[in-house]
PDB file of N, CA and C in Angstrom:
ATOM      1  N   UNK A   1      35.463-202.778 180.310  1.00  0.00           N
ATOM      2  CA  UNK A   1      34.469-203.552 179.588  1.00  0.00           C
ATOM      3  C   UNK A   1      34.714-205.033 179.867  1.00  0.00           C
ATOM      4  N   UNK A   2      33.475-205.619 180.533  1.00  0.00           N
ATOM      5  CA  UNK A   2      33.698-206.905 180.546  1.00  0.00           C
ATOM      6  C   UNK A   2      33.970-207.831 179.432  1.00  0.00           C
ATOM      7  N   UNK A   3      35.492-209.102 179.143  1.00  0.00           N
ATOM      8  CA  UNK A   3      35.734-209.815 178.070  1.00  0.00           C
ATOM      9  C   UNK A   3      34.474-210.557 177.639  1.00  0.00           C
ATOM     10  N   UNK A   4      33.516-210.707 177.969  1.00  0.00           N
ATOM     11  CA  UNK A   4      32.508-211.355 177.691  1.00  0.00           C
ATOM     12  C   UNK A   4      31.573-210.713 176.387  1.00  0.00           C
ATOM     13  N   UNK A   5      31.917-208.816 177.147  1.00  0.00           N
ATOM     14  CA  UNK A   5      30.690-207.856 175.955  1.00  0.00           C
ATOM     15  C   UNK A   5      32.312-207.699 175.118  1.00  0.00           C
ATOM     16  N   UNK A   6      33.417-207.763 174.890  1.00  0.00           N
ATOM     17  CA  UNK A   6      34.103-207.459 174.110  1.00  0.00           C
ATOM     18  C   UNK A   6      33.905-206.922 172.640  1.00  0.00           C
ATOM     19  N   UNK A   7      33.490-208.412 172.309  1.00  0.00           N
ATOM     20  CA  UNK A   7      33.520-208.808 170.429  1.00  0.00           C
ATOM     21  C   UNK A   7      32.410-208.181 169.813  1.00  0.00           C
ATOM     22  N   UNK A   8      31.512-207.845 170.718  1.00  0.00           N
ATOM     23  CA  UNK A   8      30.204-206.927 170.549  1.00  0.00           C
ATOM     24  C   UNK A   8      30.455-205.410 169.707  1.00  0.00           C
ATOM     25  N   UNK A   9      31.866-205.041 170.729  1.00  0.00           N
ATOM     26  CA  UNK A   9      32.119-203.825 170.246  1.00  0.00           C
ATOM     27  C   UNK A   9      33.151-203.701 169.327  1.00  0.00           C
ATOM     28  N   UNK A  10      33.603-205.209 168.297  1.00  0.00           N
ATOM     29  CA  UNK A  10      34.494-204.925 167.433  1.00  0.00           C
ATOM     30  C   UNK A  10      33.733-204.668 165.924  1.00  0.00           C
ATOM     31  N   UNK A  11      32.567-204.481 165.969  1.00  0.00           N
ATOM     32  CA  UNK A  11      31.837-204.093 164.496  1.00  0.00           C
ATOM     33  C   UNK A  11      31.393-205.174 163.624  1.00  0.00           C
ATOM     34  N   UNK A  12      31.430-206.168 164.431  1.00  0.00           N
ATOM     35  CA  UNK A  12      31.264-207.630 163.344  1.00  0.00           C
ATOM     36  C   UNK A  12      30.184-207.740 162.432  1.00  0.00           C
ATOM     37  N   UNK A  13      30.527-207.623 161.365  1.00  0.00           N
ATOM     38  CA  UNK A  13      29.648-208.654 160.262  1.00  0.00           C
ATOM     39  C   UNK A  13      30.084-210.081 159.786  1.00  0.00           C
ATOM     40  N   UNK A  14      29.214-210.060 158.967  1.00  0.00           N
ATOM     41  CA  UNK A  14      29.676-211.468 157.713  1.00  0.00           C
ATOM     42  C   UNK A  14      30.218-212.530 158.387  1.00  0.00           C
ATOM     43  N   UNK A  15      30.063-213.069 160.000  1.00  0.00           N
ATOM     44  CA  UNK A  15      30.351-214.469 160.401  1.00  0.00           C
ATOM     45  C   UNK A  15      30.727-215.875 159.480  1.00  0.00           C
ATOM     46  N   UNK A  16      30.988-216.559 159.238  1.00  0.00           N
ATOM     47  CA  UNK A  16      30.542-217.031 159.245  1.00  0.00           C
ATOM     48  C   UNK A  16      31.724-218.659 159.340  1.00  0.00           C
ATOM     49  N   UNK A  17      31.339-219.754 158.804  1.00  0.00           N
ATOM     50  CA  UNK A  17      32.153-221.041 158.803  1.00  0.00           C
ATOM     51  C   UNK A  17      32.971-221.470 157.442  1.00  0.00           C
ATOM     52  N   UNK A  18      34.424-220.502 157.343  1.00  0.00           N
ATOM     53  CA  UNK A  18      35.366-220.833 156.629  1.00  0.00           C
ATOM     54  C   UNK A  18      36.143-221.959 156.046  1.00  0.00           C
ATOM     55  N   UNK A  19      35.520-223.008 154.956  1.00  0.00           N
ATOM     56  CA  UNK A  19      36.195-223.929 154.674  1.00  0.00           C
ATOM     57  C   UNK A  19      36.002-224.938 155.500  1.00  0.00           C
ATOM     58  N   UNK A  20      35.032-224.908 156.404  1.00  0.00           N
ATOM     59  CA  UNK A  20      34.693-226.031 157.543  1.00  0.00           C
ATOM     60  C   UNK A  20      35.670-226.115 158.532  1.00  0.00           C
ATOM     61  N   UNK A  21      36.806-225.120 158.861  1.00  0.00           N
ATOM     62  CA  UNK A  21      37.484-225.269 159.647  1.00  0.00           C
ATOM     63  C   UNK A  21      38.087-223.929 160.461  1.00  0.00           C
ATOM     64  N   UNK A  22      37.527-223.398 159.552  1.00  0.00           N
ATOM     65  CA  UNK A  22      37.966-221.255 160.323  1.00  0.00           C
ATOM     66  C   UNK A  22      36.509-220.793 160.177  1.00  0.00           C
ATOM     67  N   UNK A  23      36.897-220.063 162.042  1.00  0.00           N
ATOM     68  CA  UNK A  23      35.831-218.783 161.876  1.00  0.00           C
ATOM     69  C   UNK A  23      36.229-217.347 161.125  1.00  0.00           C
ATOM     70  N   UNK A  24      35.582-217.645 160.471  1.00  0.00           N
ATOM     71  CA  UNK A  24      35.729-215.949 159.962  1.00  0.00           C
ATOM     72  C   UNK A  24      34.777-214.854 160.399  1.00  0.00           C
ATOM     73  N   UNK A  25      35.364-213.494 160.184  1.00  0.00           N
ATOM     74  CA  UNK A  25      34.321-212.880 160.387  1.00  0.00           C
ATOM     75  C   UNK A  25      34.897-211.123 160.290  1.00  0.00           C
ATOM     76  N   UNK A  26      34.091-210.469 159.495  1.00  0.00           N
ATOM     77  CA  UNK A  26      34.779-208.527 159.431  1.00  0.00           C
ATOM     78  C   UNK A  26      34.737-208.030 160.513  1.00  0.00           C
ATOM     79  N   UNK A  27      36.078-207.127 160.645  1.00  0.00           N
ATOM     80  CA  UNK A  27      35.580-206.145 161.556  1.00  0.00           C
ATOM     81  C   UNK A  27      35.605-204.480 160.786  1.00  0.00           C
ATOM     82  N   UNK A  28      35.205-203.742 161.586  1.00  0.00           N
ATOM     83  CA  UNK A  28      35.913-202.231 161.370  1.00  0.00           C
ATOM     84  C   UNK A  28      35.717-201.629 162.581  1.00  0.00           C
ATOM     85  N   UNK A  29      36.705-201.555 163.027  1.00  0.00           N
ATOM     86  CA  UNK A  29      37.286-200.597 164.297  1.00  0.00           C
ATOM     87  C   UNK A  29      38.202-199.793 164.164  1.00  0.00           C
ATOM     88  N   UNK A  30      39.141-199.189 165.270  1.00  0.00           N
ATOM     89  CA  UNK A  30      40.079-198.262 164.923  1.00  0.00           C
ATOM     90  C   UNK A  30      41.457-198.630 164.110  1.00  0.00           C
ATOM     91  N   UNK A  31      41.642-200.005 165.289  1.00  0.00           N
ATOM     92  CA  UNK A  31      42.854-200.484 164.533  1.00  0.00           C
ATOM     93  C   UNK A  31      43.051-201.517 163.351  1.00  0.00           C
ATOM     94  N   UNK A  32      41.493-201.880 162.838  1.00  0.00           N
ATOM     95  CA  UNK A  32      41.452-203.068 162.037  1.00  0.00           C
ATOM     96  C   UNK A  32      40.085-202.500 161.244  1.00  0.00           C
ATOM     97  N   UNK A  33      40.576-202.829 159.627  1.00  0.00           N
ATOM     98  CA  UNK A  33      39.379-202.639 158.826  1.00  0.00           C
ATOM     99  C   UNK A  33      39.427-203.566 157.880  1.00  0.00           C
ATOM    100  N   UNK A  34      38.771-204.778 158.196  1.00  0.00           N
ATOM    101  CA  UNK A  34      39.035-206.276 157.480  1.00  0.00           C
ATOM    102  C   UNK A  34      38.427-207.364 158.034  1.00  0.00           C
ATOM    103  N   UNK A  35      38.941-208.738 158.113  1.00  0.00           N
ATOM    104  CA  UNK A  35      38.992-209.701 158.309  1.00  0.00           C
ATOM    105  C   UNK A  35      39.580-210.101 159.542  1.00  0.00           C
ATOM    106  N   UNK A  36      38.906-211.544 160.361  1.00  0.00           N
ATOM    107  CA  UNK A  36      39.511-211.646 161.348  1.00  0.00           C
ATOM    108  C   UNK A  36      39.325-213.556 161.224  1.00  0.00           C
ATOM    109  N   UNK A  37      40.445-214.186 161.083  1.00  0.00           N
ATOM    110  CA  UNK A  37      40.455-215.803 160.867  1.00  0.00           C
ATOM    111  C   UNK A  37      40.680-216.431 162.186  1.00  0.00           C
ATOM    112  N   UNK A  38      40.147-217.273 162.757  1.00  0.00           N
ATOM    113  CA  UNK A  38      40.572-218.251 163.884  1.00  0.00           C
ATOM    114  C   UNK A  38      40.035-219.268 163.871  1.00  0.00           C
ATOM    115  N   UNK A  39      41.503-220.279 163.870  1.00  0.00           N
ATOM    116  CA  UNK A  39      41.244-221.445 163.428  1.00  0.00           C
ATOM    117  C   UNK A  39      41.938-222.591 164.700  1.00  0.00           C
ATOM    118  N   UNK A  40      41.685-223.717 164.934  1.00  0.00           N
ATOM    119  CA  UNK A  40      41.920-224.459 166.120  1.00  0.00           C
ATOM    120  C   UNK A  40      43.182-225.359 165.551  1.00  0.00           C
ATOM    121  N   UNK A  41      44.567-225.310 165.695  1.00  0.00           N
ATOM    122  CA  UNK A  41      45.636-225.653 165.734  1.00  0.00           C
ATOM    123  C   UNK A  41      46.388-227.693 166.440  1.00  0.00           C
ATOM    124  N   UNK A  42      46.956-227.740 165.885  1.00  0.00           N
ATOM    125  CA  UNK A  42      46.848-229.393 166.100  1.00  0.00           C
ATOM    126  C   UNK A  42      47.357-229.407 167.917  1.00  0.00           C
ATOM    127  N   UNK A  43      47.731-228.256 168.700  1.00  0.00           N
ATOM    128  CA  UNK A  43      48.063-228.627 169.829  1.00  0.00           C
ATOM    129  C   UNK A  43      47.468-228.135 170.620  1.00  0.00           C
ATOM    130  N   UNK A  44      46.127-227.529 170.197  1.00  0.00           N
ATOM    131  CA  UNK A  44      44.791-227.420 171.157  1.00  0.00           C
ATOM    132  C   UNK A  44      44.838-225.904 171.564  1.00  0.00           C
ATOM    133  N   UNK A  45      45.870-225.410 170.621  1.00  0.00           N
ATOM    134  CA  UNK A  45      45.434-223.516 170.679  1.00  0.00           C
ATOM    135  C   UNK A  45      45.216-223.201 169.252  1.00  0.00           C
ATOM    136  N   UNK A  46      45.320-221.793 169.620  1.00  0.00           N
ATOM    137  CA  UNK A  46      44.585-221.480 168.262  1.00  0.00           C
ATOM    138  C   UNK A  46      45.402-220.233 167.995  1.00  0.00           C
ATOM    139  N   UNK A  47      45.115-220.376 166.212  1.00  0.00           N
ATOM    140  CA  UNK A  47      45.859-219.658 164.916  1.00  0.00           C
ATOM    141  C   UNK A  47      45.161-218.221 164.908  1.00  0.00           C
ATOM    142  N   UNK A  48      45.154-216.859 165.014  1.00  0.00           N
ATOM    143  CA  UNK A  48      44.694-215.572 164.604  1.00  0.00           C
ATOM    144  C   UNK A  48      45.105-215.173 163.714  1.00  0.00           C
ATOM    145  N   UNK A  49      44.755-214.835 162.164  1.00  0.00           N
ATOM    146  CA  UNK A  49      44.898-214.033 161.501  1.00  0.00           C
ATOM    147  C   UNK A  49      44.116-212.647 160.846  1.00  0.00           C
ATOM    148  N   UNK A  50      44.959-211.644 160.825  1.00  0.00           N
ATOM    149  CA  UNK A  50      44.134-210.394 160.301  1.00  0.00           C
ATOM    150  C   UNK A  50      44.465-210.289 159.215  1.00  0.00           C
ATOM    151  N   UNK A  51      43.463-209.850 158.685  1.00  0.00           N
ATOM    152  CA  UNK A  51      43.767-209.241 157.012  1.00  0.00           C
ATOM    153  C   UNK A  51      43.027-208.115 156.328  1.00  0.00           C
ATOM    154  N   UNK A  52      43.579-207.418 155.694  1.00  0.00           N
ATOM    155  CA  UNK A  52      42.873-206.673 155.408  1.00  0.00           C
ATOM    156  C   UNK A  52      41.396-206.822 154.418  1.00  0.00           C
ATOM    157  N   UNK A  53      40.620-205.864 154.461  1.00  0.00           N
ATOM    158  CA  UNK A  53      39.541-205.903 153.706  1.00  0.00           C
ATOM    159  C   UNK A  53      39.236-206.802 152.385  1.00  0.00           C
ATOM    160  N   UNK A  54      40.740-206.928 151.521  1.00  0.00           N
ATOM    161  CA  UNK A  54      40.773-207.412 150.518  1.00  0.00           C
ATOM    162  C   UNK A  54      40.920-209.049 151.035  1.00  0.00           C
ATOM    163  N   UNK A  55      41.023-209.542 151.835  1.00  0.00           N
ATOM    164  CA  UNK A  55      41.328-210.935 152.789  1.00  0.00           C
ATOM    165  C   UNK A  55      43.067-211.675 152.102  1.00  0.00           C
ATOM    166  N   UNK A  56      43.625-211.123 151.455  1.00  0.00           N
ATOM    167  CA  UNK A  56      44.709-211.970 150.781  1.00  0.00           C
ATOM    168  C   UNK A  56      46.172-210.890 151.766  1.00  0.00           C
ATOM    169  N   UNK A  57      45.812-209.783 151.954  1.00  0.00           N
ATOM    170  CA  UNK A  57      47.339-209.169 152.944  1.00  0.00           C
ATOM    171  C   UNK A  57      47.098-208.969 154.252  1.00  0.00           C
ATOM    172  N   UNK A  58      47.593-209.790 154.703  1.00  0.00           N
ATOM    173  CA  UNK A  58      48.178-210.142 156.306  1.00  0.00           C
ATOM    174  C   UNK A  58      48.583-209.290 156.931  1.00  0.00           C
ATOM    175  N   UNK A  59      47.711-208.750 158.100  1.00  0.00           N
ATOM    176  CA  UNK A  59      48.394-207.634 158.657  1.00  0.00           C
ATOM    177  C   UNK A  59      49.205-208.279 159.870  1.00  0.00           C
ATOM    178  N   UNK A  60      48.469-209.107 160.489  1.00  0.00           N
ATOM    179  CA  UNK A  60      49.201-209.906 161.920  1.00  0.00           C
ATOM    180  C   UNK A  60      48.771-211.415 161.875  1.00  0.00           C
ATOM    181  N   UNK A  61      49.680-212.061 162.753  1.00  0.00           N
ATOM    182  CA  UNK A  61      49.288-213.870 162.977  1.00  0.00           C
ATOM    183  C   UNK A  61      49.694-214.390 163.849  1.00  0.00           C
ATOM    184  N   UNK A  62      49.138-214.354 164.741  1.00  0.00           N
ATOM    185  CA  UNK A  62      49.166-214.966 166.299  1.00  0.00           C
ATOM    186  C   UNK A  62      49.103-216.574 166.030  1.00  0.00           C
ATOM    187  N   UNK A  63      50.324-216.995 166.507  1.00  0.00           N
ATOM    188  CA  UNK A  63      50.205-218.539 166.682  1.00  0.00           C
ATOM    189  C   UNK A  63      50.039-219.195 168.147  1.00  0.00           C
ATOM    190  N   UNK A  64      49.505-220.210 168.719  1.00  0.00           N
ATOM    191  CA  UNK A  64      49.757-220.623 169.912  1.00  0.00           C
ATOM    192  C   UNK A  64      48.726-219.951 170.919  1.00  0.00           C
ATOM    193  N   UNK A  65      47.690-219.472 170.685  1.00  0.00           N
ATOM    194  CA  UNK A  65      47.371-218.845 171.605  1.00  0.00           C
ATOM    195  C   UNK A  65      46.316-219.284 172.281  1.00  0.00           C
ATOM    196  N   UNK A  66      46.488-219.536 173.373  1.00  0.00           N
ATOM    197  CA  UNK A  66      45.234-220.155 174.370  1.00  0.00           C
ATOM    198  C   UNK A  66      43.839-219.595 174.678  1.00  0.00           C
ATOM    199  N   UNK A  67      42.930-220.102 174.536  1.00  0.00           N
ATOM    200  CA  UNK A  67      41.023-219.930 174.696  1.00  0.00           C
ATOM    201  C   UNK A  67      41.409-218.782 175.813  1.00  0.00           C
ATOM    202  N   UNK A  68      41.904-218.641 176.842  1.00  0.00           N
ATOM    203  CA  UNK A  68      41.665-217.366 177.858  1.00  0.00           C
ATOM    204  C   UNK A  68      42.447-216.462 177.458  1.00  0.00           C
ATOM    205  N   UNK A  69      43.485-215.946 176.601  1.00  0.00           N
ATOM    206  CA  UNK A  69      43.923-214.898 175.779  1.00  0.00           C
ATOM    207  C   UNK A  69      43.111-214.568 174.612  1.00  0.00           C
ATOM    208  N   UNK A  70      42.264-215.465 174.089  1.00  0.00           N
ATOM    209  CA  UNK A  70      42.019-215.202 172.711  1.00  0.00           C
ATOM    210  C   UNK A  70      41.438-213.643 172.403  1.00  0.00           C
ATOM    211  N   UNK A  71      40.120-213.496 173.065  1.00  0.00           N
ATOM    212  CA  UNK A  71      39.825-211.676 173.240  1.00  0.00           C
ATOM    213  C   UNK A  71      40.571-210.803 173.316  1.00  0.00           C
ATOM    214  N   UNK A  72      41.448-211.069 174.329  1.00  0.00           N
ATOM    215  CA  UNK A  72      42.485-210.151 174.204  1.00  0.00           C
ATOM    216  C   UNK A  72      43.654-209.840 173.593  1.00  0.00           C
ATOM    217  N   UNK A  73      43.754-210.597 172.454  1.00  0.00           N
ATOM    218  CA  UNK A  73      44.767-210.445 171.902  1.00  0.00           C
ATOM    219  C   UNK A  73      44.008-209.936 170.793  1.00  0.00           C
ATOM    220  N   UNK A  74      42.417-210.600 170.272  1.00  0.00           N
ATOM    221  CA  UNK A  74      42.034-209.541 168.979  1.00  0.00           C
ATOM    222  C   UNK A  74      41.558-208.662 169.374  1.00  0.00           C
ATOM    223  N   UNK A  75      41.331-208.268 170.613  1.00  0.00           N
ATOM    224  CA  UNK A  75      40.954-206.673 171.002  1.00  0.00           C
ATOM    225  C   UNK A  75      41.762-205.787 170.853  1.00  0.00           C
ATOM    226  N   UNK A  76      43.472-206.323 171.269  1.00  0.00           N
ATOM    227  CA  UNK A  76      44.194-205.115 170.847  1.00  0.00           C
ATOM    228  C   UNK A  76      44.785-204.736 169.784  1.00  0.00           C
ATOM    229  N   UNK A  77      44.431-205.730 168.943  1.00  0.00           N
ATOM    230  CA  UNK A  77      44.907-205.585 167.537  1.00  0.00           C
ATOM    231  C   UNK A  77      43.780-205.219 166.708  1.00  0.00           C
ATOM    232  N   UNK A  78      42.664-204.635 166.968  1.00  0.00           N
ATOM    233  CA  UNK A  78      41.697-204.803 166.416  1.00  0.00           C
ATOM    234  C   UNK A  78      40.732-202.738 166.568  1.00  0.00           C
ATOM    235  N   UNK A  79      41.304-203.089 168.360  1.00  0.00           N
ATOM    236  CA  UNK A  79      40.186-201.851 168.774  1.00  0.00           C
ATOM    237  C   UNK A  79      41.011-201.508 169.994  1.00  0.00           C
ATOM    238  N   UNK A  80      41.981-202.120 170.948  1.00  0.00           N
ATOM    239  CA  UNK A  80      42.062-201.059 171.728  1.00  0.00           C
ATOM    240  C   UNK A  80      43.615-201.141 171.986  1.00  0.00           C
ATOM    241  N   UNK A  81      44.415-200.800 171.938  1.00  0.00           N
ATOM    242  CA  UNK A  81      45.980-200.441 171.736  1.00  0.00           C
ATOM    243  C   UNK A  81      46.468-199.468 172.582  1.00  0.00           C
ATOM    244  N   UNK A  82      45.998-198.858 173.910  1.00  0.00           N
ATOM    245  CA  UNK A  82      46.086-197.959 174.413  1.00  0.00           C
ATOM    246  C   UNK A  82      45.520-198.041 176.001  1.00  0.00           C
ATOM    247  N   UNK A  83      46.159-197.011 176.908  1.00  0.00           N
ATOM    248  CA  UNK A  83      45.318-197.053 178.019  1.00  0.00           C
ATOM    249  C   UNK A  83      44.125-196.775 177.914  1.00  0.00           C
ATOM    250  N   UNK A  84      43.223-197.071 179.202  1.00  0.00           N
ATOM    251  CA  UNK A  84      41.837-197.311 179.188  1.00  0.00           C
ATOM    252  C   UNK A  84      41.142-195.714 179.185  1.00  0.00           C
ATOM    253  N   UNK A  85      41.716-194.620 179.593  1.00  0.00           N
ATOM    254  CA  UNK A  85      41.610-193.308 179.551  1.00  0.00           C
ATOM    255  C   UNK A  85      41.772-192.616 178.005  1.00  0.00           C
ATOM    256  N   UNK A  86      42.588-193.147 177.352  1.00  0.00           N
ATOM    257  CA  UNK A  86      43.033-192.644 175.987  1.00  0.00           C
ATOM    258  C   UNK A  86      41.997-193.742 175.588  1.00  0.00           C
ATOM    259  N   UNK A  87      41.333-194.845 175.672  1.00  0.00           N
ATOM    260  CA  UNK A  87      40.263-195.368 174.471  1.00  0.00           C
ATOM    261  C   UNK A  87      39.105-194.555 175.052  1.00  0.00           C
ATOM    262  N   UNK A  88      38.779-194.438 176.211  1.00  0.00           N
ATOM    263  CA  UNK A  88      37.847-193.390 176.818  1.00  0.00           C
ATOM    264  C   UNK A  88      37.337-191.900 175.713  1.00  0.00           C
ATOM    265  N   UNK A  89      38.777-191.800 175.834  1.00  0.00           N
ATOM    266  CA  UNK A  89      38.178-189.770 174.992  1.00  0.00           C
ATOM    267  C   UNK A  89      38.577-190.386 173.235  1.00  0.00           C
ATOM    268  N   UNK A  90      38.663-191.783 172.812  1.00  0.00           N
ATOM    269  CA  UNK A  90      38.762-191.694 171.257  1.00  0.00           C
ATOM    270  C   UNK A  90      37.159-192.556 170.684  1.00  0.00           C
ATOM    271  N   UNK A  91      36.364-192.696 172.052  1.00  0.00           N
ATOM    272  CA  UNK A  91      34.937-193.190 171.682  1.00  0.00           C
ATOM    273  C   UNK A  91      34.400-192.053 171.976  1.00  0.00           C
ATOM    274  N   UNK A  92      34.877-190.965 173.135  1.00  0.00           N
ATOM    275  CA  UNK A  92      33.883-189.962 173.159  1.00  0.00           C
ATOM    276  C   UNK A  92      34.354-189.064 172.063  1.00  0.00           C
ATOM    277  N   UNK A  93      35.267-188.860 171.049  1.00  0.00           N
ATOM    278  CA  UNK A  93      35.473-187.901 169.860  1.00  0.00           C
ATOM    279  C   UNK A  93      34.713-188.953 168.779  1.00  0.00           C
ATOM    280  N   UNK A  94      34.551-190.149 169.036  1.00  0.00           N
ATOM    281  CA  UNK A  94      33.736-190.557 167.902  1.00  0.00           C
ATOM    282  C   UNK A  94      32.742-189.501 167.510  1.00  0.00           C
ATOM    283  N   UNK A  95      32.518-189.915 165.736  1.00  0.00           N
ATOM    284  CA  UNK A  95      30.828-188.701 165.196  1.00  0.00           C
ATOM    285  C   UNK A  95      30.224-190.109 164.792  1.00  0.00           C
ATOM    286  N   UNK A  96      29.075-190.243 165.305  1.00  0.00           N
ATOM    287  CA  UNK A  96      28.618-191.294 164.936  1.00  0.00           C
ATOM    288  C   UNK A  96      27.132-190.603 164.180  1.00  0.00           C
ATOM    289  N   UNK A  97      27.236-191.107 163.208  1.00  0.00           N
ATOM    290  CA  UNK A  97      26.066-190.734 162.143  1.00  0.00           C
ATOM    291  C   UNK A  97      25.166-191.714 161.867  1.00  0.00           C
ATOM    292  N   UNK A  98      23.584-191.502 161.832  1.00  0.00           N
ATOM    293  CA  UNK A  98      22.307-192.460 162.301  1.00  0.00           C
ATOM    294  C   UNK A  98      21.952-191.647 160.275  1.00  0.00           C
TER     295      UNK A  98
END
């Protein structure tokens, strides 16, 4: 999957502009059912935090992390944690209900 369609497929709702200084925004995927904070850091990278649903317990917090990691570091904490064959057959066992 191209990093570009990534964030598409992390379930996002509720965007939006945190305190005038964090993006926020939900996810629910496999590995994350909550919150996702990123905020721009005084040395020109940036802060990740997850939290759960309730937004106050911290599941992870990436400090330092540079604009061309950023996807990929909430992709795998988020939705894909695994080889590309094993996320393969855990979207095709998805039941997706309309």
């Amino acid at each position: 999957m191209a990093k570009t369609n990534t964030w598409m497929s992390w379930g996002i709702n509720s965007p939006s502009n945190y305190k005038d200084m964090v993006l926020a925004f939900k996810v629910q995927w496999f590995l994350l059912k909550g919150w996702v904070y990123i905020s721009l850091d005084y040395d020109d990278t940036f802060r990740v935090t997850l939290t759960r649903t309730n937004r106050t317990t911290i599941v992870k917090q990436f400090k330092g992390v540079y604009i061309e990691d950023l996807i990929g570091i909430i992709d795998s904490s988020i939705e894909k944690d695994c080889s590309d064959e094993e996320y393969i057959e855990k979207i095709n066992n998805m039941r997706v209900v309309f």
